[in-house]
C-alpha atoms as a PDB file:
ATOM      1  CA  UNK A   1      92.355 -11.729 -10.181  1.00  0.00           C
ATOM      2  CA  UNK A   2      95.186 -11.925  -7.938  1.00  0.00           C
ATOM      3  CA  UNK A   3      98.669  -9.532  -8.730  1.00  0.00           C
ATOM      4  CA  UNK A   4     100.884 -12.444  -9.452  1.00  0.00           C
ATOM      5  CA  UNK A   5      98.254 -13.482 -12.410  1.00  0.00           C
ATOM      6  CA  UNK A   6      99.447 -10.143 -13.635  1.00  0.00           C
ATOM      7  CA  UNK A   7     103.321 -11.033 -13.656  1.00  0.00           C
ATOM      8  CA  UNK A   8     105.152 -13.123 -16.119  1.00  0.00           C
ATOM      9  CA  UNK A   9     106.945 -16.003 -14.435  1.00  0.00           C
ATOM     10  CA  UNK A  10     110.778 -16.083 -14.012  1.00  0.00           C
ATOM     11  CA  UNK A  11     110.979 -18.541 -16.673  1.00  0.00           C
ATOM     12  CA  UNK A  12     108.822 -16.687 -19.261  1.00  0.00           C
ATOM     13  CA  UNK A  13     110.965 -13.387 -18.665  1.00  0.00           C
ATOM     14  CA  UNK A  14     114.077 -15.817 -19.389  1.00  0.00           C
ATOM     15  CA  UNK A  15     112.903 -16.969 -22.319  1.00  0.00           C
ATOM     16  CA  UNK A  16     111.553 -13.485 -23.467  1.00  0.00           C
ATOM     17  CA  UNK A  17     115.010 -12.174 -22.640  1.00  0.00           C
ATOM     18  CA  UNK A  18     113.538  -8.317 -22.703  1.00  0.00           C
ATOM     19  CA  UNK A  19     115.443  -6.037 -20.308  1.00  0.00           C
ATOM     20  CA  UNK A  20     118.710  -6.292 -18.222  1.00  0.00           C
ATOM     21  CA  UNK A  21     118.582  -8.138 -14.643  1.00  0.00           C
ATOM     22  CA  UNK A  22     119.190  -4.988 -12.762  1.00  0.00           C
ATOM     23  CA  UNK A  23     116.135  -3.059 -14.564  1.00  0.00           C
ATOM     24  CA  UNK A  24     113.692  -6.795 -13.776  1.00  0.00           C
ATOM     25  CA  UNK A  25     115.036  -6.374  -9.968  1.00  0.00           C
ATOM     26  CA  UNK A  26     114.234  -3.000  -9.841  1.00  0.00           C
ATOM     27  CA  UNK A  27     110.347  -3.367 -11.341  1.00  0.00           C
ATOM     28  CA  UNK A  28     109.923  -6.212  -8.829  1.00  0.00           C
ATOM     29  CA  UNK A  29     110.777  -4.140  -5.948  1.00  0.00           C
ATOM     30  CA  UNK A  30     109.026  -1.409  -6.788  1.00  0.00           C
ATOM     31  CA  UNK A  31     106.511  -3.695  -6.920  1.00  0.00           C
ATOM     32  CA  UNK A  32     105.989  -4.005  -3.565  1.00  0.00           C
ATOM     33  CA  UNK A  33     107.674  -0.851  -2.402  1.00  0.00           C
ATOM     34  CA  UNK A  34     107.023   2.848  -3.912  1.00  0.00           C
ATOM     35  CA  UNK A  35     110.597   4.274  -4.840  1.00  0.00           C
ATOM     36  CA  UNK A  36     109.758   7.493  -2.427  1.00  0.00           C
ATOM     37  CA  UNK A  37     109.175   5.345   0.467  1.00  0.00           C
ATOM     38  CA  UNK A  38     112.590   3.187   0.309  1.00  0.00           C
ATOM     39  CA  UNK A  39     114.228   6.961   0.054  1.00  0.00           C
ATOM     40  CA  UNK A  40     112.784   8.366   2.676  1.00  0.00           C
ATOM     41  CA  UNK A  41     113.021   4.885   4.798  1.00  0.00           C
ATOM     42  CA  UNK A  42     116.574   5.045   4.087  1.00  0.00           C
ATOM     43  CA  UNK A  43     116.962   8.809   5.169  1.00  0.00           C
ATOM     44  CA  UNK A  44     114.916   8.310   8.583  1.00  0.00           C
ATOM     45  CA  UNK A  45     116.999   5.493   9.327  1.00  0.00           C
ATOM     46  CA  UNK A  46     120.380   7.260   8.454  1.00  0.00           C
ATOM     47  CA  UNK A  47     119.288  10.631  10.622  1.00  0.00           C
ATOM     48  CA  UNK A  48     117.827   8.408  13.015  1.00  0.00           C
ATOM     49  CA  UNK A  49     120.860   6.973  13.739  1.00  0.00           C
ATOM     50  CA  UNK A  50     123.122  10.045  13.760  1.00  0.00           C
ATOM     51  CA  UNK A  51     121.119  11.753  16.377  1.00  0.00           C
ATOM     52  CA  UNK A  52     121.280   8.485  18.646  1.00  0.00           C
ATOM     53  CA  UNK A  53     125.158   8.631  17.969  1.00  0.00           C
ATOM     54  CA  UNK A  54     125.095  12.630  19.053  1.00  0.00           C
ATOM     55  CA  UNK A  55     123.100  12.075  21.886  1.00  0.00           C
ATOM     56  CA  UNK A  56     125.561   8.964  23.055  1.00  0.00           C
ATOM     57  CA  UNK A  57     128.549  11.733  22.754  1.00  0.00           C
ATOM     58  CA  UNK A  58     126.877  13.694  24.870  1.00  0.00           C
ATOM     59  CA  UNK A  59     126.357  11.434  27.684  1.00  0.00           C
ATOM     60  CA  UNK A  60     130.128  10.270  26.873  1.00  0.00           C
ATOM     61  CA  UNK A  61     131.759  13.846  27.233  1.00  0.00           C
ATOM     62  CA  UNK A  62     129.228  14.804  30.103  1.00  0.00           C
ATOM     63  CA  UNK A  63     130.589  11.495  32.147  1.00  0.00           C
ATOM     64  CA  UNK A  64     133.681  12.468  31.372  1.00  0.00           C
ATOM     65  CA  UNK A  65     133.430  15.480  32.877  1.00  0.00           C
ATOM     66  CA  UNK A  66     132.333  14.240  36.726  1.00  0.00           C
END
């Protein structure tokens, strides 16, 4: 049995008309993606990027100061 046996198809949930779209979006990406890892994806990514901007400033304000 594969996982999408274990799904309803886009037209069934339309017809069944149970739960909002944002709530149907959310189960199908959690799906494929635990909630925890998309927050701490998200988090590595956002650090990760300010500590490449910090370490650009410093080689900005240390050429600056030749």
């Amino acid at each position: 049995m594969t996982q999408g046996e274990n799904m309803p198809s886009a037209a069934e949930q339309t017809e069944a008309g149970t739960g909002s779209e944002p709530a149907r979006l959310r189960e199908r990406i959690e799906s494929r993606f635990p909630r925890g890892l998309v927050i701490r994806l998200a988090a590595y990514l956002f650090v990760g990027h300010l500590f490449a901007f910090f370490v650009y400033l410093l080689f900005v304000l240390g050429g600056q100061n030749q």
